[in-house]
PDB file of N, CA and C in Angstrom:
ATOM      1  N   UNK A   1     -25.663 -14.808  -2.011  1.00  0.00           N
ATOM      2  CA  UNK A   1     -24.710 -14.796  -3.093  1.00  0.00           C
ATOM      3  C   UNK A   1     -23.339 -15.206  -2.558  1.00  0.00           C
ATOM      4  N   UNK A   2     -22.523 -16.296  -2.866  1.00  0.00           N
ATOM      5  CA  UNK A   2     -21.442 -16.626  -2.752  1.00  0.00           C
ATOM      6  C   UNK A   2     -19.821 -15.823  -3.348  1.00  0.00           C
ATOM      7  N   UNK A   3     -19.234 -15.168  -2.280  1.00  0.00           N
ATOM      8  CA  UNK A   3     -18.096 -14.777  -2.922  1.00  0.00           C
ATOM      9  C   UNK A   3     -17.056 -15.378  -3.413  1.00  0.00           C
ATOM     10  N   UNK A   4     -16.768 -14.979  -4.767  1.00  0.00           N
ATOM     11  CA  UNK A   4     -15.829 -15.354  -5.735  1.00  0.00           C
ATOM     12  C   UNK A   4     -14.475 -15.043  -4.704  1.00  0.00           C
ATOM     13  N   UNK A   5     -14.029 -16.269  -4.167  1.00  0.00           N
ATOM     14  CA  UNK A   5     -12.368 -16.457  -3.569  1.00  0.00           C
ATOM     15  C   UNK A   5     -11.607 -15.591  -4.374  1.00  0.00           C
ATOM     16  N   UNK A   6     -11.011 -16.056  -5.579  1.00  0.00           N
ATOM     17  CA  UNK A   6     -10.142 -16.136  -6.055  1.00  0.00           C
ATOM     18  C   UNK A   6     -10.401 -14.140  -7.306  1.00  0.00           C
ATOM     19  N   UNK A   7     -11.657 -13.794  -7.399  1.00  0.00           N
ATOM     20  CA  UNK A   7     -11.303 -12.749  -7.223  1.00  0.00           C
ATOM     21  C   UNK A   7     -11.777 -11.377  -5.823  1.00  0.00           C
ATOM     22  N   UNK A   8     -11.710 -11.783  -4.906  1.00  0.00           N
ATOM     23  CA  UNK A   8     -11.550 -10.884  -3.527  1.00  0.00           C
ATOM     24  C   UNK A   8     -10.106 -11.127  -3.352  1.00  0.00           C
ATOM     25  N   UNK A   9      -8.982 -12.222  -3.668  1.00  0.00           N
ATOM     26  CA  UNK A   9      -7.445 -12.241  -3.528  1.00  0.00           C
ATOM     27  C   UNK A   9      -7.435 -11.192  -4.438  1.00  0.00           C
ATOM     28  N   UNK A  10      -7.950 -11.320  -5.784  1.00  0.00           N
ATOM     29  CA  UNK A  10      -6.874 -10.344  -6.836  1.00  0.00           C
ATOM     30  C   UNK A  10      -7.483  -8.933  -6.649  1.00  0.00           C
ATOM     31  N   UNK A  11      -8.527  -8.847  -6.039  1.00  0.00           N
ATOM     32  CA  UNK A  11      -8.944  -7.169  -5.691  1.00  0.00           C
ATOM     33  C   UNK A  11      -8.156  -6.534  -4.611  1.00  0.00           C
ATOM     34  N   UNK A  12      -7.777  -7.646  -3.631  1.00  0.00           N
ATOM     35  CA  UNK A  12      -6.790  -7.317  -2.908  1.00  0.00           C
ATOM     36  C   UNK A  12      -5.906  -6.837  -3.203  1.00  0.00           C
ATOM     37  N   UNK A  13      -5.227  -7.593  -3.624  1.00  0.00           N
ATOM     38  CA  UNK A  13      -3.830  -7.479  -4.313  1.00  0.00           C
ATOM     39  C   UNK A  13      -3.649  -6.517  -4.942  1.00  0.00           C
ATOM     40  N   UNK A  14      -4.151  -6.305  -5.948  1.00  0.00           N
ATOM     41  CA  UNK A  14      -4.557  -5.026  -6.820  1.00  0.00           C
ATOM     42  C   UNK A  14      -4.740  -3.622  -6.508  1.00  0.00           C
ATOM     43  N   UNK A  15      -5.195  -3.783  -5.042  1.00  0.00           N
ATOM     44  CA  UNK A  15      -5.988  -2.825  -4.472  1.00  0.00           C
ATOM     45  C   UNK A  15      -3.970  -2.057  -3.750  1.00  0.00           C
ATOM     46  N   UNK A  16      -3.950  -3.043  -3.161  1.00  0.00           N
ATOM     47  CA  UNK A  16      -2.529  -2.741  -2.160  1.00  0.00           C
ATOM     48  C   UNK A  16      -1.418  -2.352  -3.162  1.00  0.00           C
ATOM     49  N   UNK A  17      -1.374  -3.036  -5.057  1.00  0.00           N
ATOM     50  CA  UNK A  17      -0.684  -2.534  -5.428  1.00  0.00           C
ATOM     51  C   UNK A  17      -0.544  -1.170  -6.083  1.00  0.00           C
ATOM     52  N   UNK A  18      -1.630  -0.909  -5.692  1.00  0.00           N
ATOM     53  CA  UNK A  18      -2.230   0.434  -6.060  1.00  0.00           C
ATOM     54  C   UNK A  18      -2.169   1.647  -5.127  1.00  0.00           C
ATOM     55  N   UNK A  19      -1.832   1.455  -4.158  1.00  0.00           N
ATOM     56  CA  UNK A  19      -1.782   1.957  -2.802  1.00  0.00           C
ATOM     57  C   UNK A  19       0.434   2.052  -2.783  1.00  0.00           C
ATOM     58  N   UNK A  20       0.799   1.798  -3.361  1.00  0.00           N
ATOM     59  CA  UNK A  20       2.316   0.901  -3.283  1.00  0.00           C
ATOM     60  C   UNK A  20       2.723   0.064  -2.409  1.00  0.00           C
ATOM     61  N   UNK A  21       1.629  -0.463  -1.537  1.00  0.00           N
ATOM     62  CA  UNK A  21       2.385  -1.558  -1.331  1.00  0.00           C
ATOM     63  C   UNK A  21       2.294  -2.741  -1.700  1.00  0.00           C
ATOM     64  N   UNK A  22       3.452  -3.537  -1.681  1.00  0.00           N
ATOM     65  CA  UNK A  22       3.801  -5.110  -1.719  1.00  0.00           C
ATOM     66  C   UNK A  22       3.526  -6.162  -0.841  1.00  0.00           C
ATOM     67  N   UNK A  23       2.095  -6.480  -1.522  1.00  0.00           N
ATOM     68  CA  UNK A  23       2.089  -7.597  -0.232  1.00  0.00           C
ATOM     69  C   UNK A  23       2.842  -8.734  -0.062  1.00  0.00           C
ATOM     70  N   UNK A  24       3.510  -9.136  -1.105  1.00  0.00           N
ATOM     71  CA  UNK A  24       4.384 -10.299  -1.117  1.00  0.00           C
ATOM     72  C   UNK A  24       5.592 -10.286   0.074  1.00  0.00           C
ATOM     73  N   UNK A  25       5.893  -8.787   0.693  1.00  0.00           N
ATOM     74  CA  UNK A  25       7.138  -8.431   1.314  1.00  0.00           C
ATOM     75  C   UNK A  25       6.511  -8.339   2.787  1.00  0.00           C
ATOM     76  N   UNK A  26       7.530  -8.646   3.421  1.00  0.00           N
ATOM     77  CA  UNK A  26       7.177  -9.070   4.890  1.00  0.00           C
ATOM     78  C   UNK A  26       6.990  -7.248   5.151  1.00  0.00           C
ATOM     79  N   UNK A  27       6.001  -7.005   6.139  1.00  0.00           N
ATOM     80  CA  UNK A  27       5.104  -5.546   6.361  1.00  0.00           C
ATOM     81  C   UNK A  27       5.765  -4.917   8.321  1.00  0.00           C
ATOM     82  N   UNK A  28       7.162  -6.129   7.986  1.00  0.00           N
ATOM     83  CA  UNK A  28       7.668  -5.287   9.726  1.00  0.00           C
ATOM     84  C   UNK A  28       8.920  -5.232   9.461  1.00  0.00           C
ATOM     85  N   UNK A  29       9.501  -5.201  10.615  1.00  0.00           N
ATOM     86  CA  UNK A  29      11.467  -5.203  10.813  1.00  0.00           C
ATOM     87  C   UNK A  29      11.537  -6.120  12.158  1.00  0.00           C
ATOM     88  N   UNK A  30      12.144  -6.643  11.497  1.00  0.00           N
ATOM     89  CA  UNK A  30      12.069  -7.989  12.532  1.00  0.00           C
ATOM     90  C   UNK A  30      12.883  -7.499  13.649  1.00  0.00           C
ATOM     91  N   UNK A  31      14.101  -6.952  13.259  1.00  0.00           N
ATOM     92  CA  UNK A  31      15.089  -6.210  13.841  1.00  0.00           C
ATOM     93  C   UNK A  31      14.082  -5.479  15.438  1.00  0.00           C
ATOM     94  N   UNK A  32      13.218  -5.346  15.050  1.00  0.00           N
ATOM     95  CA  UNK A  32      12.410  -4.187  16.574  1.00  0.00           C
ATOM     96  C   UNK A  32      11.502  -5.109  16.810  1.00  0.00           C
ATOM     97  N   UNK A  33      11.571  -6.503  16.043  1.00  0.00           N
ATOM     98  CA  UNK A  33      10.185  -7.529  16.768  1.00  0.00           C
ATOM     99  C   UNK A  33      10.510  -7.759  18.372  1.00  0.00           C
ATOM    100  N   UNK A  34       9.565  -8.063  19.307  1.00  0.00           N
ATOM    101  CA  UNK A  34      10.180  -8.523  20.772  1.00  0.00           C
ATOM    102  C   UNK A  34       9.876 -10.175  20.622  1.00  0.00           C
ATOM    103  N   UNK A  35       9.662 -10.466  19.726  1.00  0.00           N
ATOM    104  CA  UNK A  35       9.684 -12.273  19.815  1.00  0.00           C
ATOM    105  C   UNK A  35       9.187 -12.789  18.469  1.00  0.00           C
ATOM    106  N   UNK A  36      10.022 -13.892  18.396  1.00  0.00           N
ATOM    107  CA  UNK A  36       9.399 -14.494  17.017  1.00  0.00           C
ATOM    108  C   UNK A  36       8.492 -14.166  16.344  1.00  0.00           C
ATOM    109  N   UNK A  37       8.408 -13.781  15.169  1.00  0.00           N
ATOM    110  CA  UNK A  37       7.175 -13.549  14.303  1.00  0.00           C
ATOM    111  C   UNK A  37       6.330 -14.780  13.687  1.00  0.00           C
ATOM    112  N   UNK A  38       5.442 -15.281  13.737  1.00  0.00           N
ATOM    113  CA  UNK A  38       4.867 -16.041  13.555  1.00  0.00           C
ATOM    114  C   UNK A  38       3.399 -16.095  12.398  1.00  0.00           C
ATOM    115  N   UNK A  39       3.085 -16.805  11.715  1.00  0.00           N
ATOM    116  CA  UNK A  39       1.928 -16.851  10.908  1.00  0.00           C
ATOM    117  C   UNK A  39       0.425 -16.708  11.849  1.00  0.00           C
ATOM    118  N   UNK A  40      -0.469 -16.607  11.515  1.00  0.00           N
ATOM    119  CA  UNK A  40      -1.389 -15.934  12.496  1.00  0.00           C
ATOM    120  C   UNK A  40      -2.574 -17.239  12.816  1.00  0.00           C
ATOM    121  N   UNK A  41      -3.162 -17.308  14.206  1.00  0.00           N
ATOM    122  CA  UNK A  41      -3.215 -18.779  14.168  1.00  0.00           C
ATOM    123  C   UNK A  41      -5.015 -18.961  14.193  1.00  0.00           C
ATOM    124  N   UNK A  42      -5.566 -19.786  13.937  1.00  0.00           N
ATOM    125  CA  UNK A  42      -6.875 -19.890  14.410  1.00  0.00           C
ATOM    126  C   UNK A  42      -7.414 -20.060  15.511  1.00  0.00           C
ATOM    127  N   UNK A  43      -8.678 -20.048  15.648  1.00  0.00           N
ATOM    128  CA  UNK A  43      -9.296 -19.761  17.323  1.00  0.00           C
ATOM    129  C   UNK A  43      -8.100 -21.337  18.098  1.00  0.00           C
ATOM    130  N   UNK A  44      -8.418 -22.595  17.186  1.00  0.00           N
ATOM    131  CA  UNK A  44      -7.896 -23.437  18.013  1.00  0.00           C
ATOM    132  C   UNK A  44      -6.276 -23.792  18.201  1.00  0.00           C
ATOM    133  N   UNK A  45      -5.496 -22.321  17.746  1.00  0.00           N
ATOM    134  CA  UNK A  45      -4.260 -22.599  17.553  1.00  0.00           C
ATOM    135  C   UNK A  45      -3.291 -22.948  16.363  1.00  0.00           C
ATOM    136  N   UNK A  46      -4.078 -23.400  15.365  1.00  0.00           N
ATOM    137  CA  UNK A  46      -3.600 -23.604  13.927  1.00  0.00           C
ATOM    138  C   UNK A  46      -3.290 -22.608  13.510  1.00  0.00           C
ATOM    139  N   UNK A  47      -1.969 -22.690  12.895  1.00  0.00           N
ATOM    140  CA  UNK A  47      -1.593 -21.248  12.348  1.00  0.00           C
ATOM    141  C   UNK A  47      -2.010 -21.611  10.549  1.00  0.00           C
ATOM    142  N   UNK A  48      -2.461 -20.413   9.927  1.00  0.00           N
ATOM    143  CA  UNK A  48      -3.536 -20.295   8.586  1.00  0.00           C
ATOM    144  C   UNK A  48      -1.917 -20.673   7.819  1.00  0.00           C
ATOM    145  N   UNK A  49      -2.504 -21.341   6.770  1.00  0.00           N
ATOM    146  CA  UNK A  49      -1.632 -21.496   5.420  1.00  0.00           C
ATOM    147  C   UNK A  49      -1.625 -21.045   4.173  1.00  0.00           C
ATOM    148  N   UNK A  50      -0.849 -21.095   3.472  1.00  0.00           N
ATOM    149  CA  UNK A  50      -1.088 -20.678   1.945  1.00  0.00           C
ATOM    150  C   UNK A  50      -1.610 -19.242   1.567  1.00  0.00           C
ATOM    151  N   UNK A  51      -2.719 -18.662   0.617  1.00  0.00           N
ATOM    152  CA  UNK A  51      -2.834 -17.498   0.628  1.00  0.00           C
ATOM    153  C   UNK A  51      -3.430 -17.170   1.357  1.00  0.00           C
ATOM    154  N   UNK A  52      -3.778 -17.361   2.595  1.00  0.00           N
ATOM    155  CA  UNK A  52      -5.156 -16.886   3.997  1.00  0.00           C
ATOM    156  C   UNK A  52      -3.619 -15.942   4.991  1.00  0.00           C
ATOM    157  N   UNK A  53      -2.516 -16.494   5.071  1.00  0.00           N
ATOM    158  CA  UNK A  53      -1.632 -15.737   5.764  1.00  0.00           C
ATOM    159  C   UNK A  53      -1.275 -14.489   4.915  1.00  0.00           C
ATOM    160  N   UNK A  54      -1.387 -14.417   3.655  1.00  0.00           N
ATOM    161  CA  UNK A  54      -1.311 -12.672   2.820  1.00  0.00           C
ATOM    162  C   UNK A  54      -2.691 -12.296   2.798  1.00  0.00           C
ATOM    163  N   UNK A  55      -4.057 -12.872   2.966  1.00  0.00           N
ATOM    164  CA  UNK A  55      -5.013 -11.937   3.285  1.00  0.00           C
ATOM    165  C   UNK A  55      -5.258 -11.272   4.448  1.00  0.00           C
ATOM    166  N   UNK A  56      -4.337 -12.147   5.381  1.00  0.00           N
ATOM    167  CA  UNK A  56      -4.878 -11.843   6.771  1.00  0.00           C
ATOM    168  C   UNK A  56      -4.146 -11.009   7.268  1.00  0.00           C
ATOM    169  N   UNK A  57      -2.450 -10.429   6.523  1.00  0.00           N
ATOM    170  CA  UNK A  57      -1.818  -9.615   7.093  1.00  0.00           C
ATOM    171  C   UNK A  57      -2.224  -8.310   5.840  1.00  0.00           C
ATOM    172  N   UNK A  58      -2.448  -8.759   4.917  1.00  0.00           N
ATOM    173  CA  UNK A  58      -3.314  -7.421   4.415  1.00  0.00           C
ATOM    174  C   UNK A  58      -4.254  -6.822   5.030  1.00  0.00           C
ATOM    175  N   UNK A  59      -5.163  -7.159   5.565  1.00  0.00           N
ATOM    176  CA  UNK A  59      -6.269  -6.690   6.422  1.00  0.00           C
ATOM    177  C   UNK A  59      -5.678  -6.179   7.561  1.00  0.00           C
ATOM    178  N   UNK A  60      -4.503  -6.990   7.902  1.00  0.00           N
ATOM    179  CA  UNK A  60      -4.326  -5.803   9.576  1.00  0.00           C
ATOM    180  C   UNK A  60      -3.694  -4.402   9.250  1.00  0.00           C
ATOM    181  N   UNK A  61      -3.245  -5.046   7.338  1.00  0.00           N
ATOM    182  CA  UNK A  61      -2.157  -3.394   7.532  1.00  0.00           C
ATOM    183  C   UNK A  61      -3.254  -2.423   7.326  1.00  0.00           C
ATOM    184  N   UNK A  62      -4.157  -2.788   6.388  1.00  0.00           N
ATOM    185  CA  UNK A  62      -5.423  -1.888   5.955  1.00  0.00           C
ATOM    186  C   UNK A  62      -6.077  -1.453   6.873  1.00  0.00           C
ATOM    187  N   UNK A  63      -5.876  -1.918   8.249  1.00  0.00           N
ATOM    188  CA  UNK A  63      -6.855  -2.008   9.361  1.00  0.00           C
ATOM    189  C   UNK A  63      -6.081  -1.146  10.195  1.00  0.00           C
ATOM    190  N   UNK A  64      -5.050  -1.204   9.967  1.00  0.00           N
ATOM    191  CA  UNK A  64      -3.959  -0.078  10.433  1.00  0.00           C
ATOM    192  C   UNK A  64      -3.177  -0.700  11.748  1.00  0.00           C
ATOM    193  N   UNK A  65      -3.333  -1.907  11.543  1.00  0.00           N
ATOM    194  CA  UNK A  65      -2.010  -2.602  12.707  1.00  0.00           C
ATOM    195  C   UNK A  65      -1.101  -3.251  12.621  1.00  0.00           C
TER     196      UNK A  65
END
């Protein structure tokens, strides 16, 4: 069975806004970062685009990192 993309984003979403948080809002303080913050990259270095960089930092916050 093939998962429906576009609703696993809005269960997400839904899910976190339900929880209070905002995933739209950056999830650190840059202020205590020790180096550039950056989009998160693939095995070969590509950093992910578009909505794959708000699923992927949803999952670490959910994941608890």
């Amino acid at each position: 069975m093939k998962t429906d993309i576009y609703q696993r984003v809005t269960d997400r979403i839904l899910a976190d806004l339900e929880q209070g948080v905002r995933p739209w809002l950056k999830p650190w303080n840059a202020e205590h970062a020790a180096g550039r913050i950056t989009r998160p990259l693939r095995a070969g270095g590509e950093p992910y685009n578009g909505i794959n960089v708000i699923m992927l930092w949803s999952a670490a916050v959910a994941a608890g990192h």
